[in-house]
PDB file of N, CA and C in Angstrom:
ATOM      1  N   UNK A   1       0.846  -1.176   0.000  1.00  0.00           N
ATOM      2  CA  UNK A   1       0.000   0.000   0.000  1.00  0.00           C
ATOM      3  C   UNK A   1       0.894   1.244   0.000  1.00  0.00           C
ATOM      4  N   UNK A   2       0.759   2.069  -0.845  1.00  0.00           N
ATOM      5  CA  UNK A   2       1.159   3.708  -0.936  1.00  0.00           C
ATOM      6  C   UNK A   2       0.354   4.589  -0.372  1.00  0.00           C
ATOM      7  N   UNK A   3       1.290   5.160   0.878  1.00  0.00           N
ATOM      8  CA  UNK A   3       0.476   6.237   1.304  1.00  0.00           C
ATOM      9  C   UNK A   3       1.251   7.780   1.217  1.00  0.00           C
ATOM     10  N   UNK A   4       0.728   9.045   1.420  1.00  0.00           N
ATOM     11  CA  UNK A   4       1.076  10.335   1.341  1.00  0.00           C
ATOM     12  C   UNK A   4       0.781  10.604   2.911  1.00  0.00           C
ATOM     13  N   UNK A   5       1.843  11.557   3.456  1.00  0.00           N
ATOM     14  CA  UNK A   5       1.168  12.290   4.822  1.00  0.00           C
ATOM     15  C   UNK A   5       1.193  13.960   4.545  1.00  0.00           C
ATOM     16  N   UNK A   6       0.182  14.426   5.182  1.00  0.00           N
ATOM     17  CA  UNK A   6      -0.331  16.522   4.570  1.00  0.00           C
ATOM     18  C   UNK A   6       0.141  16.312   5.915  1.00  0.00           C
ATOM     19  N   UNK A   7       1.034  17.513   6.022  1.00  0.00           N
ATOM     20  CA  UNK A   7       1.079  18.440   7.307  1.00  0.00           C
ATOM     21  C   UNK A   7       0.345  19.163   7.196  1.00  0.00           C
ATOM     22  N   UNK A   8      -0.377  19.897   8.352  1.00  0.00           N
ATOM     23  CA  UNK A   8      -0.843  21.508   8.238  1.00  0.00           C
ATOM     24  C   UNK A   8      -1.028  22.461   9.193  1.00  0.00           C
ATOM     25  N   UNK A   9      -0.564  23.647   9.056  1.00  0.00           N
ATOM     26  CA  UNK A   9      -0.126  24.176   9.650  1.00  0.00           C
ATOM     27  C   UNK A   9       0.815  25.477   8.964  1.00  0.00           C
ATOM     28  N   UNK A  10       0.973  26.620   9.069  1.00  0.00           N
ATOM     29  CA  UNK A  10       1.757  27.908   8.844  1.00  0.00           C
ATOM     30  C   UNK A  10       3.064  27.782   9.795  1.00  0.00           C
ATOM     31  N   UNK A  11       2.779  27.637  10.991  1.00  0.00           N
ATOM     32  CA  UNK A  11       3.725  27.164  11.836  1.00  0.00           C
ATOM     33  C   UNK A  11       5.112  26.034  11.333  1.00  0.00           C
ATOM     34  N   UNK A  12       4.589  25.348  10.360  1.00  0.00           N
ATOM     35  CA  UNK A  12       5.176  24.347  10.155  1.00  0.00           C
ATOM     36  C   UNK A  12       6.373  25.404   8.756  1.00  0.00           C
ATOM     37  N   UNK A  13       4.996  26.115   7.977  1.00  0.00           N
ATOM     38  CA  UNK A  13       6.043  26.344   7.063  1.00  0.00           C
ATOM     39  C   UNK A  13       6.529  27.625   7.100  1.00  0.00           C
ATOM     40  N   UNK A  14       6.296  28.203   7.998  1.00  0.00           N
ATOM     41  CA  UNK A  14       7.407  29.831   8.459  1.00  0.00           C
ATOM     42  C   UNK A  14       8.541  28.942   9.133  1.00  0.00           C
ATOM     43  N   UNK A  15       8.594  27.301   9.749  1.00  0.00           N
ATOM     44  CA  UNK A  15       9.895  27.179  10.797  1.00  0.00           C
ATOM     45  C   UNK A  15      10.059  27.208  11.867  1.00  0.00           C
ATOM     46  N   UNK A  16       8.542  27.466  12.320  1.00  0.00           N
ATOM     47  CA  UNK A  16       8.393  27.647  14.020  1.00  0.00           C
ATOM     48  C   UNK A  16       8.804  26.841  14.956  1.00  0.00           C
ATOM     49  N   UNK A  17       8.137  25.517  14.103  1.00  0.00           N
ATOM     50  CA  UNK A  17       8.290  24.187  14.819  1.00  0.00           C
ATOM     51  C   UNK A  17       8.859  23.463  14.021  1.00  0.00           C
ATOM     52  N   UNK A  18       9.169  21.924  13.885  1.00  0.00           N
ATOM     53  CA  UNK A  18       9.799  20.833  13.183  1.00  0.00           C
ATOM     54  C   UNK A  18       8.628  19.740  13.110  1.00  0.00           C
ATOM     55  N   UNK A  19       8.575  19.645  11.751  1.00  0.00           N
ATOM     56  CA  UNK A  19       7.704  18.348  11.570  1.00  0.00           C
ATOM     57  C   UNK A  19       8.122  17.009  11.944  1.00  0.00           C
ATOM     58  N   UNK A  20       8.021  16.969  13.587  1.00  0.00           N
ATOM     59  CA  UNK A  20       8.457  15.586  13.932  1.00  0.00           C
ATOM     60  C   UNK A  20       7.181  14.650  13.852  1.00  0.00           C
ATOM     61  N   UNK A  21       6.026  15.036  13.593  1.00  0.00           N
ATOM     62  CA  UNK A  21       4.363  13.948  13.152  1.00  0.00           C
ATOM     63  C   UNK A  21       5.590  12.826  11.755  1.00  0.00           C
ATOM     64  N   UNK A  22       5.663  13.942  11.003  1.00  0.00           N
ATOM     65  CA  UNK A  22       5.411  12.764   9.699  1.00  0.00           C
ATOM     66  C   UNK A  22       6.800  11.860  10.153  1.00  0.00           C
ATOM     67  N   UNK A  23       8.151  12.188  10.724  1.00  0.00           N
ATOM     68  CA  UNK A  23       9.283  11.345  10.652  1.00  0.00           C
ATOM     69  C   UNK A  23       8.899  10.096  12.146  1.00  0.00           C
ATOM     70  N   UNK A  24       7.791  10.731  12.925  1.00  0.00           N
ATOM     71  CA  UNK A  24       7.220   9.116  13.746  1.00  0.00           C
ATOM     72  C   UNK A  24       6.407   8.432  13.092  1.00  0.00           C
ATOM     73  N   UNK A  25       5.405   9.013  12.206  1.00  0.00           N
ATOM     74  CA  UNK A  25       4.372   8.485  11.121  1.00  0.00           C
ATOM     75  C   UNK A  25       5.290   7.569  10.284  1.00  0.00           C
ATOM     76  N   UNK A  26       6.117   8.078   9.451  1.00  0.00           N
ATOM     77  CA  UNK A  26       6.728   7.246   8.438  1.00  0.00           C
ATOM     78  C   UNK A  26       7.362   5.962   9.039  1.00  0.00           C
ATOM     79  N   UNK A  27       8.054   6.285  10.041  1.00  0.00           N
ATOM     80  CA  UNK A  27       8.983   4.939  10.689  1.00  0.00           C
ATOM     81  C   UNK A  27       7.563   4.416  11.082  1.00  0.00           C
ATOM     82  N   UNK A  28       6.852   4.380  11.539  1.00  0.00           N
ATOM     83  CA  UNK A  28       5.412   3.100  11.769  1.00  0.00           C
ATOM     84  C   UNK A  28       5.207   2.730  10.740  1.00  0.00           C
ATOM     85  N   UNK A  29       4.967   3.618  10.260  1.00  0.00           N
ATOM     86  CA  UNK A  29       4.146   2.857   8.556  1.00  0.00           C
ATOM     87  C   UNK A  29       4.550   1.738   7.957  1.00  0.00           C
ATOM     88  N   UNK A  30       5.968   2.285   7.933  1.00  0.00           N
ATOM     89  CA  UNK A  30       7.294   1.738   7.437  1.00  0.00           C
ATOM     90  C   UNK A  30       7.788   0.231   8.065  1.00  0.00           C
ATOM     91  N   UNK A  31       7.367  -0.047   9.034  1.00  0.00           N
ATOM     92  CA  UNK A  31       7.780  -1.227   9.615  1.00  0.00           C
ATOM     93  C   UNK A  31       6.324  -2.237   9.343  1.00  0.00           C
ATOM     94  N   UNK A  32       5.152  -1.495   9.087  1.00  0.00           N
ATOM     95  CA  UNK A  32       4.163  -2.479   8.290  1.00  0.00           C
ATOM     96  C   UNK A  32       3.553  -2.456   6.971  1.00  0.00           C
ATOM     97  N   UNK A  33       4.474  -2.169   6.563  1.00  0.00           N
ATOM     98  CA  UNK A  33       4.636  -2.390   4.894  1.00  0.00           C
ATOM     99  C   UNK A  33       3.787  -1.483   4.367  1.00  0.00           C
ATOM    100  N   UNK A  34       3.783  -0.290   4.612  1.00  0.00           N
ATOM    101  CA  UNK A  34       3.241   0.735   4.056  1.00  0.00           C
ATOM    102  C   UNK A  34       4.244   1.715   3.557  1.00  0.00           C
ATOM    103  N   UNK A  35       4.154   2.022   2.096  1.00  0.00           N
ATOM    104  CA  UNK A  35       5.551   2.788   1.388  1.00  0.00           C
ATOM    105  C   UNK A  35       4.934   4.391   1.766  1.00  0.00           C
ATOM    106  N   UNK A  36       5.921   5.098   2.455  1.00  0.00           N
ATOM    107  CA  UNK A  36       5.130   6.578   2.099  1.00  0.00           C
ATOM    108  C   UNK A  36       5.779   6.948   0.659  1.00  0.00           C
ATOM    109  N   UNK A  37       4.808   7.565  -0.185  1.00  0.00           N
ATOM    110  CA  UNK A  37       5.748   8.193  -1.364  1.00  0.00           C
ATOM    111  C   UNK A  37       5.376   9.586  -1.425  1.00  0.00           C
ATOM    112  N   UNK A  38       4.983  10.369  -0.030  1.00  0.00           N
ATOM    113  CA  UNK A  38       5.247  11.929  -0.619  1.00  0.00           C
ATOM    114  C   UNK A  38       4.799  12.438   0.931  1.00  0.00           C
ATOM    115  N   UNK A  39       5.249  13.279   1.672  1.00  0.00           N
ATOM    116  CA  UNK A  39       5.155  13.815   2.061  1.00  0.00           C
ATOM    117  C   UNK A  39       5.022  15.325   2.663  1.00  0.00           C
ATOM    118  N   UNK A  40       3.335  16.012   2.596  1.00  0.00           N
ATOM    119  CA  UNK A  40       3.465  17.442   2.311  1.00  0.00           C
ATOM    120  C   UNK A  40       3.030  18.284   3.436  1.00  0.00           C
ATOM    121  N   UNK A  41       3.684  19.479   3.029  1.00  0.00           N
ATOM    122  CA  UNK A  41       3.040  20.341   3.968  1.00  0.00           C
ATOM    123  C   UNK A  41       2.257  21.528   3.238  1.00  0.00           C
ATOM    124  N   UNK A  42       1.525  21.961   4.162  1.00  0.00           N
ATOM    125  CA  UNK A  42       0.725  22.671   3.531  1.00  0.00           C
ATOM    126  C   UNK A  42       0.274  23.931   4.315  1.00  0.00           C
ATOM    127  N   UNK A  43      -0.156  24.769   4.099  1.00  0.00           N
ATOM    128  CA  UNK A  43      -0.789  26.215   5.416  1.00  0.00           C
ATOM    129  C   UNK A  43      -2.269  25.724   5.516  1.00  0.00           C
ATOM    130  N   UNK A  44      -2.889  26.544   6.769  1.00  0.00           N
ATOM    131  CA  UNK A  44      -3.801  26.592   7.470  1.00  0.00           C
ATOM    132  C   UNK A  44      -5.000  26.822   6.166  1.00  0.00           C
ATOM    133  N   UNK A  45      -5.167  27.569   5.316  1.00  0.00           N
ATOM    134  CA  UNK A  45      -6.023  27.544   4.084  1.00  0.00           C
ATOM    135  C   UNK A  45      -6.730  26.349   3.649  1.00  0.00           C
ATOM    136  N   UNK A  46      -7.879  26.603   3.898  1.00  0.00           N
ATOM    137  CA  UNK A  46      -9.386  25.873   3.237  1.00  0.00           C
ATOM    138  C   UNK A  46      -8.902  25.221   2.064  1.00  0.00           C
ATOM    139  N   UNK A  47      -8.439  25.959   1.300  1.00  0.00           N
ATOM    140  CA  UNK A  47      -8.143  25.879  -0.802  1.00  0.00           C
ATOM    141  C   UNK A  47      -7.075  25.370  -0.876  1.00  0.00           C
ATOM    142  N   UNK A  48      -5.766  25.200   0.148  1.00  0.00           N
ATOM    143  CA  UNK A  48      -4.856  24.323   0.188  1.00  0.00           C
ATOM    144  C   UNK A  48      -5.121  23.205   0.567  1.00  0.00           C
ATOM    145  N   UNK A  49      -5.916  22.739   1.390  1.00  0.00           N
ATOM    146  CA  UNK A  49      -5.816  21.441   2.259  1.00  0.00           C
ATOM    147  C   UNK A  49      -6.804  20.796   0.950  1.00  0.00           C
ATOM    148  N   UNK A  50      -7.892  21.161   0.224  1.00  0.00           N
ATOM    149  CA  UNK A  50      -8.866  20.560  -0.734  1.00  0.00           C
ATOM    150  C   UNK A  50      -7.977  20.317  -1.575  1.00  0.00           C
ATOM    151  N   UNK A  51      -7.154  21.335  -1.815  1.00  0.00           N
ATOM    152  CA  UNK A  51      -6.228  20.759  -3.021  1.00  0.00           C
ATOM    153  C   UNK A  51      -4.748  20.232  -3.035  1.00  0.00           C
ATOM    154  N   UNK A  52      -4.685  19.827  -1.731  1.00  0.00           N
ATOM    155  CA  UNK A  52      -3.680  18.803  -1.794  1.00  0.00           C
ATOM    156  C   UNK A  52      -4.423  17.876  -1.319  1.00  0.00           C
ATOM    157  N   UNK A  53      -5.685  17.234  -1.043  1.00  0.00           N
ATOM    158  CA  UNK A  53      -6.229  16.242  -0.832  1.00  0.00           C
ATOM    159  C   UNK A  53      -6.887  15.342  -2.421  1.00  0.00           C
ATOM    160  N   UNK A  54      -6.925  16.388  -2.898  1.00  0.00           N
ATOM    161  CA  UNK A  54      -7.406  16.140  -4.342  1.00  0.00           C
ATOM    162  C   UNK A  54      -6.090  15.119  -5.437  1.00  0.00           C
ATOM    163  N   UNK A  55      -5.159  16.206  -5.130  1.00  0.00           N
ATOM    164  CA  UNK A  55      -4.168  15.779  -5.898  1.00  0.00           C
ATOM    165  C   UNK A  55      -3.459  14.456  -5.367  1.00  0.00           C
ATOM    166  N   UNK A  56      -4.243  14.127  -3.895  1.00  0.00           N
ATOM    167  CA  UNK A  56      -2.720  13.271  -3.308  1.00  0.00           C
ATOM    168  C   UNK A  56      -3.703  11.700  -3.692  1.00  0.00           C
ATOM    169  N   UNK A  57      -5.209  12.020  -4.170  1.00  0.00           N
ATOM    170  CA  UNK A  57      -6.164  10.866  -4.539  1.00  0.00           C
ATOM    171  C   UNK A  57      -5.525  10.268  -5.632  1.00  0.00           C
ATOM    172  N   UNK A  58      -4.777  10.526  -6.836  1.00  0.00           N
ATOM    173  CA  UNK A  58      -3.892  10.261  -7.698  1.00  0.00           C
ATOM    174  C   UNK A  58      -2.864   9.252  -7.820  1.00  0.00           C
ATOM    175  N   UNK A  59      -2.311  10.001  -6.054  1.00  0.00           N
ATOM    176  CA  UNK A  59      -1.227   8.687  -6.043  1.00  0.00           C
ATOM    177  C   UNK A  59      -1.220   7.851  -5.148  1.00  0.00           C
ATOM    178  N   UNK A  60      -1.977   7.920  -4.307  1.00  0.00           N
ATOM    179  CA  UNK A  60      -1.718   6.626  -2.821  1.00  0.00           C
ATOM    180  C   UNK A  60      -3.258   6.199  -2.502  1.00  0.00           C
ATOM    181  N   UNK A  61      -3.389   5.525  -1.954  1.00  0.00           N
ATOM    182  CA  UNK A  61      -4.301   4.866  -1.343  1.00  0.00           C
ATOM    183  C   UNK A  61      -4.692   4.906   0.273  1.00  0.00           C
ATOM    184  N   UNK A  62      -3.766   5.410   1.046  1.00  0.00           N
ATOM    185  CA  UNK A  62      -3.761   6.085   2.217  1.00  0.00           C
ATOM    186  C   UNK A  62      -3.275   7.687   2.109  1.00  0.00           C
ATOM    187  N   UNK A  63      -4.036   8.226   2.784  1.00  0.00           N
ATOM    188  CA  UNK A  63      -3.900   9.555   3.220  1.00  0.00           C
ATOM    189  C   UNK A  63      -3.807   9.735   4.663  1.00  0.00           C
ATOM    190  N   UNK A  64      -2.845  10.599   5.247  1.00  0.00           N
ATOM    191  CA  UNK A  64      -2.945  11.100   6.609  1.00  0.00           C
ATOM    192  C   UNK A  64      -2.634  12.554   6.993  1.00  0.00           C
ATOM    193  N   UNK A  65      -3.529  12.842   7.751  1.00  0.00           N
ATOM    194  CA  UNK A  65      -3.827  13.843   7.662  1.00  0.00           C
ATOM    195  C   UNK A  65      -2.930  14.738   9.050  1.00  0.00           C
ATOM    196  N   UNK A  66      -2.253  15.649   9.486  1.00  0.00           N
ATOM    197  CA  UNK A  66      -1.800  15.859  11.024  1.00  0.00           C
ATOM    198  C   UNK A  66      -1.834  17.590  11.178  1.00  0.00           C
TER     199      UNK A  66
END
């Protein structure tokens, strides 16, 4: 199974904080045979989160959301 993880958050992409969700997410996944193949971040915006949910239907079969 291929999955994608969305960060979200502004915080995340001004630098405030460190996306430590997706690097504990991936090592789980990862030990039960789940490939991540993309991992994004994204801002607090309505029109971002629809459209990286849209686009990420394309390639994986799991989505997670943090």
């Amino acid at each position: 199974m291929k999955a994608e993880l969305i960060t979200i958050g502004d915080e995340i992409l001004i630098g405030q904080i460190v996306n430590t969700n997706s690097v504990f997410l991936a090592k789980a996944l990862n030990k039960i045979g789940i490939e991540i193949v993309q991992i994004t971040s994204i801002s607090d915006d309505k029109e971002a989160i629809v459209n990286a949910l849209d686009n990420s239907e394309e390639r994986v079969e799991l989505v997670i959301l943090t």
